[in-house]
Protein backbone atom coordinates (compact mmCIF):
# COMPACT_ATOMS: atom_id res chain seq x y z
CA UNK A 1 65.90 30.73 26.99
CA UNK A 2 62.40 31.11 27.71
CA UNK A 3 60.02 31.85 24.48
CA UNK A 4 56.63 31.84 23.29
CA UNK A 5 55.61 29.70 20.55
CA UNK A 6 52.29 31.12 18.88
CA UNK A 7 50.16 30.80 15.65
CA UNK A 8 47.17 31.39 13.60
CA UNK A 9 45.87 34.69 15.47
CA UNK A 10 43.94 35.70 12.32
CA UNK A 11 43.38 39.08 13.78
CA UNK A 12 42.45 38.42 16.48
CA UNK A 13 43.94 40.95 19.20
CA UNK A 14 41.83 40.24 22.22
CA UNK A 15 43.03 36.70 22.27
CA UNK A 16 46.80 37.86 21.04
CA UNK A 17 47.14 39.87 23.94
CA UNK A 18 45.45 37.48 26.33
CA UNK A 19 48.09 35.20 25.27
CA UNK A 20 50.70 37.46 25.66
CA UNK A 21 49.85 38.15 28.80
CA UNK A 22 49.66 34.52 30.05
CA UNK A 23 53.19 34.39 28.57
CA UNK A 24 55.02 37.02 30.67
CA UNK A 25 58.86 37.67 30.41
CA UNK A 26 59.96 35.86 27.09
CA UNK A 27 63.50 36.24 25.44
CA UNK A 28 61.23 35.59 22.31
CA UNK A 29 58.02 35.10 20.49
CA UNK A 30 57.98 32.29 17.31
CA UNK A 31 55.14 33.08 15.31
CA UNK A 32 53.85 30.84 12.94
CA UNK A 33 52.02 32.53 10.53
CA UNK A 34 48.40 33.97 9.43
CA UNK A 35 48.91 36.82 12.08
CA UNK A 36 45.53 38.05 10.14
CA UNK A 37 42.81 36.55 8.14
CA UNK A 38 39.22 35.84 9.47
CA UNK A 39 39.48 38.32 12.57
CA UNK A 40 38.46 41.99 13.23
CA UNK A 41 41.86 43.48 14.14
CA UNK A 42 44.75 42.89 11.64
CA UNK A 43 46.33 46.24 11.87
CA UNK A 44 46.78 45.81 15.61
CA UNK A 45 47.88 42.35 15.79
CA UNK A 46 50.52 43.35 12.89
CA UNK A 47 51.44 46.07 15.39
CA UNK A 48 51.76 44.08 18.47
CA UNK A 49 54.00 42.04 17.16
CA UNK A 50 56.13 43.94 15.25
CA UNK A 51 56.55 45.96 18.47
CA UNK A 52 58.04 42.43 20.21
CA UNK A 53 60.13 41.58 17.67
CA UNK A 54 58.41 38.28 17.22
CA UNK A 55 60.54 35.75 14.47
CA UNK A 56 57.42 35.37 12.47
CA UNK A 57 56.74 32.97 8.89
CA UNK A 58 54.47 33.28 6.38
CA UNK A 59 50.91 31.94 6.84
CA UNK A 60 48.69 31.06 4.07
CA UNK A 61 46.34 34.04 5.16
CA UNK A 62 48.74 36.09 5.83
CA UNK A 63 49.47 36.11 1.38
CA UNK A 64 46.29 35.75 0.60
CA UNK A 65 45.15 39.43 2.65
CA UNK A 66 48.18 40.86 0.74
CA UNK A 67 47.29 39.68 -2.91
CA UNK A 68 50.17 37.44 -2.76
CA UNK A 69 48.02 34.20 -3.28
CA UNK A 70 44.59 33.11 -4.91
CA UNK A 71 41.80 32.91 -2.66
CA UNK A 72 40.60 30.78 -5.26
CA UNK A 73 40.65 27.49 -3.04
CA UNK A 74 39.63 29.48 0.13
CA UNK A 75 35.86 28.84 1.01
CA UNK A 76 33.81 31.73 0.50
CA UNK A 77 33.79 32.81 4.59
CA UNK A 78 37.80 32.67 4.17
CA UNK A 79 37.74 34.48 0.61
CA UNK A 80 35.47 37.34 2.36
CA UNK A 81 37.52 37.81 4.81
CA UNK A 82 40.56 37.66 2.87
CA UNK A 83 39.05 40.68 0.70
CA UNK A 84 38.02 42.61 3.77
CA UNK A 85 41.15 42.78 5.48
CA UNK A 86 43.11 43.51 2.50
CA UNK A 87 40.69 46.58 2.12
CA UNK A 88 42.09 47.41 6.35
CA UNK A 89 45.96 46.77 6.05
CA UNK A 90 48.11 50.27 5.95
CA UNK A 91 50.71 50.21 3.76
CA UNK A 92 52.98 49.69 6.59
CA UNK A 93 51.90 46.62 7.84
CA UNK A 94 51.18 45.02 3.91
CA UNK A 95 55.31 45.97 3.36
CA UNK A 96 55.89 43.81 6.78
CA UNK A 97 53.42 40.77 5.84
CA UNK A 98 55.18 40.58 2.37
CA UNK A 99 58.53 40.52 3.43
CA UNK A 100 57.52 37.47 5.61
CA UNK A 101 60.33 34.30 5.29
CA UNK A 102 58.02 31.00 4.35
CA UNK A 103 60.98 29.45 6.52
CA UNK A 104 62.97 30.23 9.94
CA UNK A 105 65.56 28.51 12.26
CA UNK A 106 65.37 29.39 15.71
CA UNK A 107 66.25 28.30 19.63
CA UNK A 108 69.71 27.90 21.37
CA UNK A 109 71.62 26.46 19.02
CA UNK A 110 69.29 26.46 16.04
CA UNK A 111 67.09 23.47 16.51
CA UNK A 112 63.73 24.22 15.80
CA UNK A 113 62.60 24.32 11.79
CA UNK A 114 59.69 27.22 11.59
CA UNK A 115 56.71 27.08 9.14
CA UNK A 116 53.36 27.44 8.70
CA UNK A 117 52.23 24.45 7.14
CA UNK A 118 54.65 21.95 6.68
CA UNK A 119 58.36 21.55 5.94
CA UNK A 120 57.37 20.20 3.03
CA UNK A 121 55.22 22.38 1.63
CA UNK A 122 55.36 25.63 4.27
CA UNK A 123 52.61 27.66 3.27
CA UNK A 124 49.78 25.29 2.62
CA UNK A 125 49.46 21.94 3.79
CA UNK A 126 47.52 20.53 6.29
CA UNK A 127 49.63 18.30 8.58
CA UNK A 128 46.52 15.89 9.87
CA UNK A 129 48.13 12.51 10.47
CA UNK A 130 51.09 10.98 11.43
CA UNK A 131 51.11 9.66 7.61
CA UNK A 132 51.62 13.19 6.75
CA UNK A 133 54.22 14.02 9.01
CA UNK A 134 55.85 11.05 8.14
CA UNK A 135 56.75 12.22 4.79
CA UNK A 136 57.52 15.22 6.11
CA UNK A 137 60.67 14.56 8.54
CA UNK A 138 62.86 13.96 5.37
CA UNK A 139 62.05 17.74 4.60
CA UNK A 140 63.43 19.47 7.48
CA UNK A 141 67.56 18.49 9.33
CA UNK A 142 66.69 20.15 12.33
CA UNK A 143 65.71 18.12 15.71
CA UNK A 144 62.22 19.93 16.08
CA UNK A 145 59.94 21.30 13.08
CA UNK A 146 57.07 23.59 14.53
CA UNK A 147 53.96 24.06 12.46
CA UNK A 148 50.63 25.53 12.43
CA UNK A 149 47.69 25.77 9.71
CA UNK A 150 45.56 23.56 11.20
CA UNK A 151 44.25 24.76 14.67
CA UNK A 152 44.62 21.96 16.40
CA UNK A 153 47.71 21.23 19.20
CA UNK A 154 49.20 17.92 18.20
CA UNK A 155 52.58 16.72 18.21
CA UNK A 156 54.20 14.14 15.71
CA UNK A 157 56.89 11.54 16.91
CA UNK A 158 60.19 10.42 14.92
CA UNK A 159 62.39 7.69 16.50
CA UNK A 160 65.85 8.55 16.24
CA UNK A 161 67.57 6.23 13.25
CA UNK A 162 69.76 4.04 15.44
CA UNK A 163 66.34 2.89 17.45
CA UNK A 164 65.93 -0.87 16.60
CA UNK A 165 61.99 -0.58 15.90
CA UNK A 166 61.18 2.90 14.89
CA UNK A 167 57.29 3.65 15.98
CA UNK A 168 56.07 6.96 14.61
CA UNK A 169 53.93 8.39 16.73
CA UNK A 170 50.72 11.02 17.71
CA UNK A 171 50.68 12.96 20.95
CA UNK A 172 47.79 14.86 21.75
CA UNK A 173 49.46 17.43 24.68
CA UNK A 174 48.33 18.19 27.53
CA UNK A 175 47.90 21.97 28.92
CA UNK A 176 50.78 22.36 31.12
CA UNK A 177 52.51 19.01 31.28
CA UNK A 178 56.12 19.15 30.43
CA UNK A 179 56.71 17.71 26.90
CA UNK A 180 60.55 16.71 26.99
CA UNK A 181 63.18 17.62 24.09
CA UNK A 182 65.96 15.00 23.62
CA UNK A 183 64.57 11.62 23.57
CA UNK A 184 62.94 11.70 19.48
CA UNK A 185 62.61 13.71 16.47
CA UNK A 186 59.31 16.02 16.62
CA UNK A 187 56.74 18.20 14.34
CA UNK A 188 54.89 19.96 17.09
CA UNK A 189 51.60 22.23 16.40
CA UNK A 190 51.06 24.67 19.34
CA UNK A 191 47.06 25.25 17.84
CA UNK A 192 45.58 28.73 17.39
CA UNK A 193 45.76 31.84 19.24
CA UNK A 194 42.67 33.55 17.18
CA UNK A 195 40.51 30.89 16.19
CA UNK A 196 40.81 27.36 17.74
CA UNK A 197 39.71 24.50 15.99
CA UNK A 198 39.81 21.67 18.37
CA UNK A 199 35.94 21.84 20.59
CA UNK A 200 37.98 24.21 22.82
CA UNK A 201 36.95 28.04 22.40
CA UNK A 202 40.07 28.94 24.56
CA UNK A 203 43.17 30.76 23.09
CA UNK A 204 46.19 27.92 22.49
CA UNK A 205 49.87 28.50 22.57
CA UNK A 206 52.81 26.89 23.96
CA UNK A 207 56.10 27.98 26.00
CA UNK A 208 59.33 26.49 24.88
CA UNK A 209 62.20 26.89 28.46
CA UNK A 210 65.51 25.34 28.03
CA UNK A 211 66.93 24.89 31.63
CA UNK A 212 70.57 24.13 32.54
CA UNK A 213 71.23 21.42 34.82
CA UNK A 214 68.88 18.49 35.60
CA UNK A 215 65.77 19.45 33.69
CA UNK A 216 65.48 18.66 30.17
CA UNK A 217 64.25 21.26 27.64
CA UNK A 218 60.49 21.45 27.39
CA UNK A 219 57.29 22.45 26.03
CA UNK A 220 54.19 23.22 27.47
CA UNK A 221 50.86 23.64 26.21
CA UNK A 222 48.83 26.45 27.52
CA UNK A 223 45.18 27.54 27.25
CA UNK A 224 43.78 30.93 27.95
CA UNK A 225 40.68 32.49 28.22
CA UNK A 226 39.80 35.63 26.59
CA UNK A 227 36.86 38.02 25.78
CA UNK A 228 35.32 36.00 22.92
CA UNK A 229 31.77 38.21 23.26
CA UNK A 230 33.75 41.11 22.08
CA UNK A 231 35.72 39.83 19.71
CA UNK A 232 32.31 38.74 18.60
CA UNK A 233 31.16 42.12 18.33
CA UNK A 234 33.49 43.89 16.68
CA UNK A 235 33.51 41.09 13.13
CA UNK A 236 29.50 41.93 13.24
CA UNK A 237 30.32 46.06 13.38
CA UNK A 238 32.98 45.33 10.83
CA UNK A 239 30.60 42.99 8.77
CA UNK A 240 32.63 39.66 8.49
CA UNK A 241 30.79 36.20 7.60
CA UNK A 242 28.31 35.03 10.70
CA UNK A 243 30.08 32.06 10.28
CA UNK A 244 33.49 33.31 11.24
CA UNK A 245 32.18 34.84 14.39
CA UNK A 246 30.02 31.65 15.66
CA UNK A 247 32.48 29.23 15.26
CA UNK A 248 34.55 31.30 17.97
CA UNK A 249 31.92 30.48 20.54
CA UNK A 250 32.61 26.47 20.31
CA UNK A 251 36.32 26.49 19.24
CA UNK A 252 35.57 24.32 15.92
């Protein structure tokens, strides 16, 4: 099985289909959550992935465009935004984002946990720190938990029980170095496809290949560039907080 692992597009569709693109042949897409929020195109990206049949969770965003949660604790640029593409979404595509699962279980045999924030709390919070995540491997059976919400690729570490001194762990990935399944527990953020958060403007995803025979099943991070001066463009024509569409120039 070959898949691509991808969150927080936030309408985004130059970058979604940059990614996409990068990707290639996939036996399936894992999507995250907050497919819109923030960007200029939430109709399409809705679109494109419905038409790939991507597993996709709940994002934060993704309720809070659909009236489904307060904005109240948003910051005003998020709020806006919120309000604006709620004011864009057909009816069509408002149906799909509320009949989103907070919760999924993908991969060969099931092993991955799917959610947006965390597996404790899968809408909203922010998994930061290995603290965090710490607390959070009680919260989820599976081998692997994959998570977004926070823009930022980072992967937390879980020793197996048996293991003698159990060292939890952070792992900042790599773009494409093999991170190898087997050897310990994980909670692994891929970052954002539509507005990374991490000094690096470039679209983030990751590719999850499970390989008979000698190779172990892996990850790999993978960055992308994409047309951020249009992207640009079309959040002033639609009118979306400056702030939104600076911070896409630096990735923060």
């Amino acid at each position: 099985m070959r898949c691509a692992i991808i969150s927080d597009i936030h309408g985004n569709l130059d970058a979604l289909e940059a990614v996409l693109a990068d990707a290639g042949d996939v036996d399936q897409i894992w999507c995250l959550g907050d497919l819109v929020g923030y960007g200029p195109q939430p109709n399409e990206c809705v679109a494109l992935l419905m038409a790939r049949n991507a597993l996709c969770v709940a994002g934060n965003h993704d309720r809070a465009c659909i009236g489904m949660m307060d904005t109240s604790e948003f910051n005003p640029e998020a709020s806006e935004a919120a309000q604006w593409t709620h004011g864009q979404l057909t009816p069509e595509h408002i149906d799909y984002l509320s009949a989103l699962p907070e919760r999924l279980q993908v991969g060969d045999e099931g092993e991955f946990t799917v959610v947006h924030g965390s597996p404790r709390e899968p809408v909203w919070e922010y998994l930061t720190h290995v603290s965090l995540a710490r607390l959070n491997f009680d919260y989820f059976q599976t081998p692997y938990g994959l998570v977004g919400h926070t823009h930022v690729p980072l992967v937390f570490q879980r020793p197996w029980p048996d293991e003698r001194s159990p060292e939890y762990r952070t792992i900042v990935p790599q773009e494409n170095a093999p991170l190898e399944l087997g050897q310990n527990r994980l909670i692994v953020n891929p970052g954002s496809v539509g507005q990374p958060r991490d000094g690096n403007p470039e679209a983030a995803y990751m590719t999850y290949a499970s390989e008979t025979g000698a190779d172990r099943p892996a990850l790999r991070l993978r960055r992308v560039p994409y047309a951020v001066p249009s992207v640009q463009q079309k959040m002033r024509e639609a009118g979306l907080p400056a702030r939104l569409i600076t911070r896409l120039t630096y990735g923060w």
